[in-house]
Protein backbone atom coordinates (compact mmCIF):
# COMPACT_ATOMS: atom_id res chain seq x y z
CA UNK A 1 97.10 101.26 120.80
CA UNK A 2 97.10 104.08 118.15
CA UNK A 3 95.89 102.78 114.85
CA UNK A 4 98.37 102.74 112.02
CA UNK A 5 99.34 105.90 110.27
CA UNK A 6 97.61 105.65 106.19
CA UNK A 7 99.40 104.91 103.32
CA UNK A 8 101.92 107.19 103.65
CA UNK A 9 102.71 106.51 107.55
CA UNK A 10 101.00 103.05 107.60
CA UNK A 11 98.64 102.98 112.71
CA UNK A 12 93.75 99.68 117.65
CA UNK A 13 94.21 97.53 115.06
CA UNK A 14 87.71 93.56 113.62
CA UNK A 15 89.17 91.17 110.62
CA UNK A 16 90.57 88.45 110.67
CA UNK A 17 94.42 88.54 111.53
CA UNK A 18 97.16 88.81 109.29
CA UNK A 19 98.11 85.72 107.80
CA UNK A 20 101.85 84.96 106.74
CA UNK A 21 102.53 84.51 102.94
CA UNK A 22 102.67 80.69 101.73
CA UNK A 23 106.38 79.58 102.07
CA UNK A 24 107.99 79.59 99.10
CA UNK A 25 109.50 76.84 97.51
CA UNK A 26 113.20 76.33 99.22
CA UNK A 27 114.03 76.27 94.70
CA UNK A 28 112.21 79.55 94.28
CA UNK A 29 114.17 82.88 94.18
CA UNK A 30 113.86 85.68 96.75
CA UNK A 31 112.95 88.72 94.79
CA UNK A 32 115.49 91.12 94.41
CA UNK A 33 115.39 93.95 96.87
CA UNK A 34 115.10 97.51 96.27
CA UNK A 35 118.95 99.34 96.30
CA UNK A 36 119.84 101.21 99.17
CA UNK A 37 120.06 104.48 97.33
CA UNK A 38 116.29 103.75 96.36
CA UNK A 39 114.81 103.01 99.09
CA UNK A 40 116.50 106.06 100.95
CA UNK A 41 114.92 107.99 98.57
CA UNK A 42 111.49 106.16 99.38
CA UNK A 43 112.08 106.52 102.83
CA UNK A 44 112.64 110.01 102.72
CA UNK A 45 109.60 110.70 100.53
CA UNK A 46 107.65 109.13 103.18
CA UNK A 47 109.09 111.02 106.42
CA UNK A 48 108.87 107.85 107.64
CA UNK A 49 111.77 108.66 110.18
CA UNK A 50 109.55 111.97 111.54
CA UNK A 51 106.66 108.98 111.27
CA UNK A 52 108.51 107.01 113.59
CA UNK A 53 109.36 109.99 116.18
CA UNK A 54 105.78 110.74 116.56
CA UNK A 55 104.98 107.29 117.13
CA UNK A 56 107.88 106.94 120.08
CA UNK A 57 106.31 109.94 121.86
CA UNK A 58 103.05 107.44 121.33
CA UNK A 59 104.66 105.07 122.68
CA UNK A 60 106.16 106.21 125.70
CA UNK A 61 102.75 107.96 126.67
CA UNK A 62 100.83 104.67 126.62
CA UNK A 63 103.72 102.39 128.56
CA UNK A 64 102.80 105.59 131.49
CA UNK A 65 98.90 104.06 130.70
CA UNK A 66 99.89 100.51 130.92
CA UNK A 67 101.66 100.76 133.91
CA UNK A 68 99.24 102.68 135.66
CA UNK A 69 96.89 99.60 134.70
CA UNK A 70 98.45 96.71 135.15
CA UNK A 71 101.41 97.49 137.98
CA UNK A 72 99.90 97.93 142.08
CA UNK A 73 103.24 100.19 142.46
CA UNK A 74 104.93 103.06 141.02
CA UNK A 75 107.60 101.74 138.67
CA UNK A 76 111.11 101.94 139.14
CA UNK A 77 114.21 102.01 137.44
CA UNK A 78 114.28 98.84 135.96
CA UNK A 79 110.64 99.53 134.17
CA UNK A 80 112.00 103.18 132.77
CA UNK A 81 115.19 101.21 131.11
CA UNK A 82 112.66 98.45 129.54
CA UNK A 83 110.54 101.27 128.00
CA UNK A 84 113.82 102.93 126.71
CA UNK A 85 115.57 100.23 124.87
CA UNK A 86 111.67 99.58 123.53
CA UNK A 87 111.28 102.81 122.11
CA UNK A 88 115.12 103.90 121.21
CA UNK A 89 114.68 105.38 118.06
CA UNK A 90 117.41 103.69 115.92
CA UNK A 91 115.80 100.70 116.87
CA UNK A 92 112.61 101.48 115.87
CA UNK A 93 114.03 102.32 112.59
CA UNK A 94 115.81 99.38 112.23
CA UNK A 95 113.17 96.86 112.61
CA UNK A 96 111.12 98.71 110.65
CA UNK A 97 113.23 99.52 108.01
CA UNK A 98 113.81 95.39 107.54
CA UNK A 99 110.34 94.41 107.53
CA UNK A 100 109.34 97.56 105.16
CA UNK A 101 112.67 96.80 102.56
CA UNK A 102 111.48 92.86 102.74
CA UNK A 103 107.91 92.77 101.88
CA UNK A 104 109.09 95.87 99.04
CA UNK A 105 111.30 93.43 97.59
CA UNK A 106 110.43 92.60 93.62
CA UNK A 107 108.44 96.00 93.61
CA UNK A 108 108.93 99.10 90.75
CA UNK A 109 110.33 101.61 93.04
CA UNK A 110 110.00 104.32 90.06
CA UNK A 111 106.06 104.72 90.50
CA UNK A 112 106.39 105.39 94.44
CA UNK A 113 109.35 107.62 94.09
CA UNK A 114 107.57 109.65 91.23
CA UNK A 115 104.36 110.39 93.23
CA UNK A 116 105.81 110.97 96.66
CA UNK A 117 108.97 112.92 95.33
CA UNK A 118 105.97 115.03 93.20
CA UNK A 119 104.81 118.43 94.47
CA UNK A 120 101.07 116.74 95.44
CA UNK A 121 102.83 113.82 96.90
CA UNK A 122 105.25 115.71 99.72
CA UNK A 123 102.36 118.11 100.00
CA UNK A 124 99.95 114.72 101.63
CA UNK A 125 103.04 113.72 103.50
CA UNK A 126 103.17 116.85 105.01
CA UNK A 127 99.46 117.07 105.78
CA UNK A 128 99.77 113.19 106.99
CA UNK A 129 102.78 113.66 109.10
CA UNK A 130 100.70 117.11 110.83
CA UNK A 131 97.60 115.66 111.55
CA UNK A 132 99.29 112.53 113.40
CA UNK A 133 101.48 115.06 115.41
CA UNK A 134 98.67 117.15 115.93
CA UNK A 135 96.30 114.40 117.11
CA UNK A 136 98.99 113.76 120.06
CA UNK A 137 96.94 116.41 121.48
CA UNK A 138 93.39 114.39 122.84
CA UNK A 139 91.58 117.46 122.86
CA UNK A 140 92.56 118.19 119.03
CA UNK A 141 91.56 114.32 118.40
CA UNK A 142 88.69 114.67 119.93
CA UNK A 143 87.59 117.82 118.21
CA UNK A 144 88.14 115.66 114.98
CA UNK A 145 86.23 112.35 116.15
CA UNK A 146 83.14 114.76 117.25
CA UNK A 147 83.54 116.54 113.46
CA UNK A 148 82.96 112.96 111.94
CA UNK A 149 80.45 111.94 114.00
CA UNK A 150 78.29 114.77 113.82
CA UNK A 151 78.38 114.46 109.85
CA UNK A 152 79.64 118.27 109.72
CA UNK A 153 81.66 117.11 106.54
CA UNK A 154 80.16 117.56 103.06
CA UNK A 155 78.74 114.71 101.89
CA UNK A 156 81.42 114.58 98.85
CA UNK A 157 84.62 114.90 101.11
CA UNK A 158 83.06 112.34 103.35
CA UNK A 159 82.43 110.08 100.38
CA UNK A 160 86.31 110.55 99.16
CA UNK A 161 87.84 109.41 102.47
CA UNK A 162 85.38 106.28 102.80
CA UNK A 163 86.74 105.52 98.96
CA UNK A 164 90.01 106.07 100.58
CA UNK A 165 90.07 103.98 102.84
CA UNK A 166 88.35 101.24 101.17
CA UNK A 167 91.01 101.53 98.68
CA UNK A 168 94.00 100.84 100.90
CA UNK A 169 91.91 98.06 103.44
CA UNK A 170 93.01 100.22 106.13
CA UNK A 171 90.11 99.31 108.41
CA UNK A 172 91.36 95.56 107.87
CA UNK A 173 94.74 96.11 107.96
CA UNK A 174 94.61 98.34 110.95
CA UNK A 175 92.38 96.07 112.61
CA UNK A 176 94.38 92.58 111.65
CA UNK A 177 97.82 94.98 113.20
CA UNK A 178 95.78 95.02 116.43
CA UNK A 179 95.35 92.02 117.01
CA UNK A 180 98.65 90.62 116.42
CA UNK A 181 100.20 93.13 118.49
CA UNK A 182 97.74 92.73 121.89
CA UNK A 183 98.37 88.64 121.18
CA UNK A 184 102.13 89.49 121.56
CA UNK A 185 101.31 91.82 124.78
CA UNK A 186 99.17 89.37 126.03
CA UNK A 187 101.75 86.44 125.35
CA UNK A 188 104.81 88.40 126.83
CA UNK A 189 102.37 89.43 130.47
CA UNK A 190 101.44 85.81 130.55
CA UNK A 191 105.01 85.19 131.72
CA UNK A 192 103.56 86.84 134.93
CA UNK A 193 102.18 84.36 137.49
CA UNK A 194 99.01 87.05 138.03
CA UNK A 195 98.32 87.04 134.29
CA UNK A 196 99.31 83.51 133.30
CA UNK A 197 97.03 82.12 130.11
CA UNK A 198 96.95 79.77 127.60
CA UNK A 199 97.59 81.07 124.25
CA UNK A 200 93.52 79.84 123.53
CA UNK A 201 92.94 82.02 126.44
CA UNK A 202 94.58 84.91 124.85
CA UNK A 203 92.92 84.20 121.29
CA UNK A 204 89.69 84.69 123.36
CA UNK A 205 90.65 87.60 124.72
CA UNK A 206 91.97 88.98 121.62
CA UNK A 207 89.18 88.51 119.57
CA UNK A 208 86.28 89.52 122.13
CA UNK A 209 87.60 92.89 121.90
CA UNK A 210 87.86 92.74 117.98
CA UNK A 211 84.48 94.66 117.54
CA UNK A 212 85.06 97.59 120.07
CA UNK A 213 88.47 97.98 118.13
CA UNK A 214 87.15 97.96 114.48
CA UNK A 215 84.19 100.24 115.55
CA UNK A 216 86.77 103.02 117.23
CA UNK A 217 89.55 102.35 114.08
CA UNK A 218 86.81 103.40 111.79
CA UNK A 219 86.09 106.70 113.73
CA UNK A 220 90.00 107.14 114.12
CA UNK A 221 90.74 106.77 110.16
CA UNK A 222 87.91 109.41 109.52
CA UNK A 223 88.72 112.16 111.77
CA UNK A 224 92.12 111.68 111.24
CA UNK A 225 91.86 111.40 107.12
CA UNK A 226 89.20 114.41 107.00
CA UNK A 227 91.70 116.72 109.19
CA UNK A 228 94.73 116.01 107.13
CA UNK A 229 93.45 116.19 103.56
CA UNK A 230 91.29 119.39 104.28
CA UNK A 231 93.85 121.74 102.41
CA UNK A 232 93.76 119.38 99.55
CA UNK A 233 91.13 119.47 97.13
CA UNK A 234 88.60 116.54 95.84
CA UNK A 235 90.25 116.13 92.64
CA UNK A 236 94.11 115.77 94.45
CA UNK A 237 92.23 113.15 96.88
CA UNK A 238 91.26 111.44 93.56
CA UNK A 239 94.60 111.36 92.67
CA UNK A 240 95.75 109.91 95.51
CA UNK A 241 92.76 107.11 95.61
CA UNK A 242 94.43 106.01 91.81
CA UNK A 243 97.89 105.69 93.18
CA UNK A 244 96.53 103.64 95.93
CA UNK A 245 94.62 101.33 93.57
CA UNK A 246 97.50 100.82 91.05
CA UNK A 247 100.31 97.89 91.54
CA UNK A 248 103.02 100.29 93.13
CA UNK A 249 100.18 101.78 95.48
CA UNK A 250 99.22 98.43 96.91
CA UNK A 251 102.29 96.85 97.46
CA UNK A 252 103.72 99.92 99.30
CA UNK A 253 100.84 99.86 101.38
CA UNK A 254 101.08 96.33 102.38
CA UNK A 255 105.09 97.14 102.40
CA UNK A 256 104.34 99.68 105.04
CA UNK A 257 101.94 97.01 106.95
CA UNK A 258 104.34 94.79 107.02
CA UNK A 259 107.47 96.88 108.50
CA UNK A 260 105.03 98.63 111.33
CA UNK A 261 104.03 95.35 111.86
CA UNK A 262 106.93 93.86 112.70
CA UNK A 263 107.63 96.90 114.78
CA UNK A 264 104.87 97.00 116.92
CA UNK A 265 104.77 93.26 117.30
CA UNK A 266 107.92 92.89 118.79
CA UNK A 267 107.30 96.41 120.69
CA UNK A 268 104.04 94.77 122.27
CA UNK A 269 106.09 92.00 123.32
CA UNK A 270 108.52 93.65 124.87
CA UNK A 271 105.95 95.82 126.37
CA UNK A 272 104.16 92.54 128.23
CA UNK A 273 107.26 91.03 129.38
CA UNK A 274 108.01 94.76 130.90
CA UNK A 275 105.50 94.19 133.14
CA UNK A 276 105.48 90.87 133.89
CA UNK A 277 109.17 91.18 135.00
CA UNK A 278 108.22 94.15 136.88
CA UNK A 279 105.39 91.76 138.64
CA UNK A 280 108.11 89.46 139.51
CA UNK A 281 110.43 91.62 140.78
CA UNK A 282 107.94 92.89 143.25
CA UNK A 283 106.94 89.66 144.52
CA UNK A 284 110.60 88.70 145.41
């Protein structure tokens, strides 16, 4: 699995994993959510629907992967219609849309809309939104992964995107993501005679890969941070570090967690039940 996009595109996801929010009390008020017209605006900002078209050509790539692993015969037409209702762009957008708008809810929209509707703002999505489309490319990846780990970045750029990410946990974040979303996979194959566990025997499994995942997320976040923000200078990453660290700059980045999260959960799911029907359908 892709890691998370970055603050402005939130995505293999190390940490421990994401833990749900208290319950409120059944007396407490929900917090008001954002207006429609507002978080439009937000959403367009973001390019989170361009955000979401990269990620289905992700998406369908990898289900070729999966099958190819996990399935002893080439898949028919019952597999391609699971992978297109699981990547049909309106509902992608849906489900995220839901889980971004609820975990926004109570939030200043002003302070996002400002910086993201600012010249330096639509400049980084832009840059953001490139880079992920260009790193659909492995060789381009690649190229940016051996950059990093050769340390052929000055030592000051290097230093801003490890503040960077720091600032917006997206090591942690990415890395909690992960693991929720190969649980789900795991849970929805398990319906598969061939891959039947227990869901301790999926925790296991989950978490014994947690430290070959955080070491590759870290590599991923650099080359893909250093190719994006190389047009922008060290002071404009600075900028960009203090929106991340102030109120509105956390909670949209947890926002954004939250709604890809949802998204990839129930994606990874799907994803595992794909194949486990498939399974069954060949042992009939």
């Amino acid at each position: 699995m892709k890691p998370y996009l970055t603050l402005a595109i939130a995505l293999t996801l190390g940490a421990a994993p994401v833990v749900p929010a208290m319950a409120q009390s059944a007396r407490a008020e929900a917090p008001a959510a954002i207006p429609a017209e507002e978080m439009d605006r937000i959403w367009s900002a973001l390019s989170l629907t361009e955000a979401l078209d990269i990620m289905q050509i992700e998406g369908r790539d990898m289900s070729e992967d999966i099958a190819a692993d996990y399935l002893p015969a080439v898949p028919g037409q019952g597999w391609r219609s699971a992978i297109s209702r699981i990547y049909d762009g309106e509902t992608m957008a849906q489900m995220m849309r839901d889980g971004f708008a609820e975990d926004l809810a109570g939030a200043d929209p002003d302070p996002i809309i400002d910086f993201f509707e600012s010249p330096l703002g639509l400049r980084i999505i832009a840059l953001e939104t490139d880079a992920r489309r260009a790193f659909l490319d492995p060789d381009i990846e690649e190229a940016a992964r051996e950059k990093v780990r050769g340390d052929n970045v000055p030592e000051e750029r290097a230093d801003l995107i490890e503040e960077f990410i720091t600032a917006n946990d997206l090591v942690d974040f990415n890395i909690s993501g992960a693991m929720n979303t190969n649980f789900a996979f795991y849970k929805g194959l398990a319906n598969a005679e061939l891959f039947e566990m227990s869901e301790q025997e999926i925790l296991d499994r989950v978490w014994n890969q947690a430290g070959e995942n955080r070491e590759d997320t870290e590599e991923w976040l650099r080359a893909y941070l250093t190719l994006a923000y190389e047009p922008l200078s060290n002071d404009e990453i600075r900028t960009y570090i203090e929106f991340s660290e102030s109120e509105a700059g956390r909670r949209l980045n947890r926002a954004l967690f939250a709604g890809f999260g949802d998204l990839y959960g129930q994606q990874y799911r799907a994803l595992g039940l794909a194949v486990a029907n498939q399974l069954m359908s060949e042992e009939l």
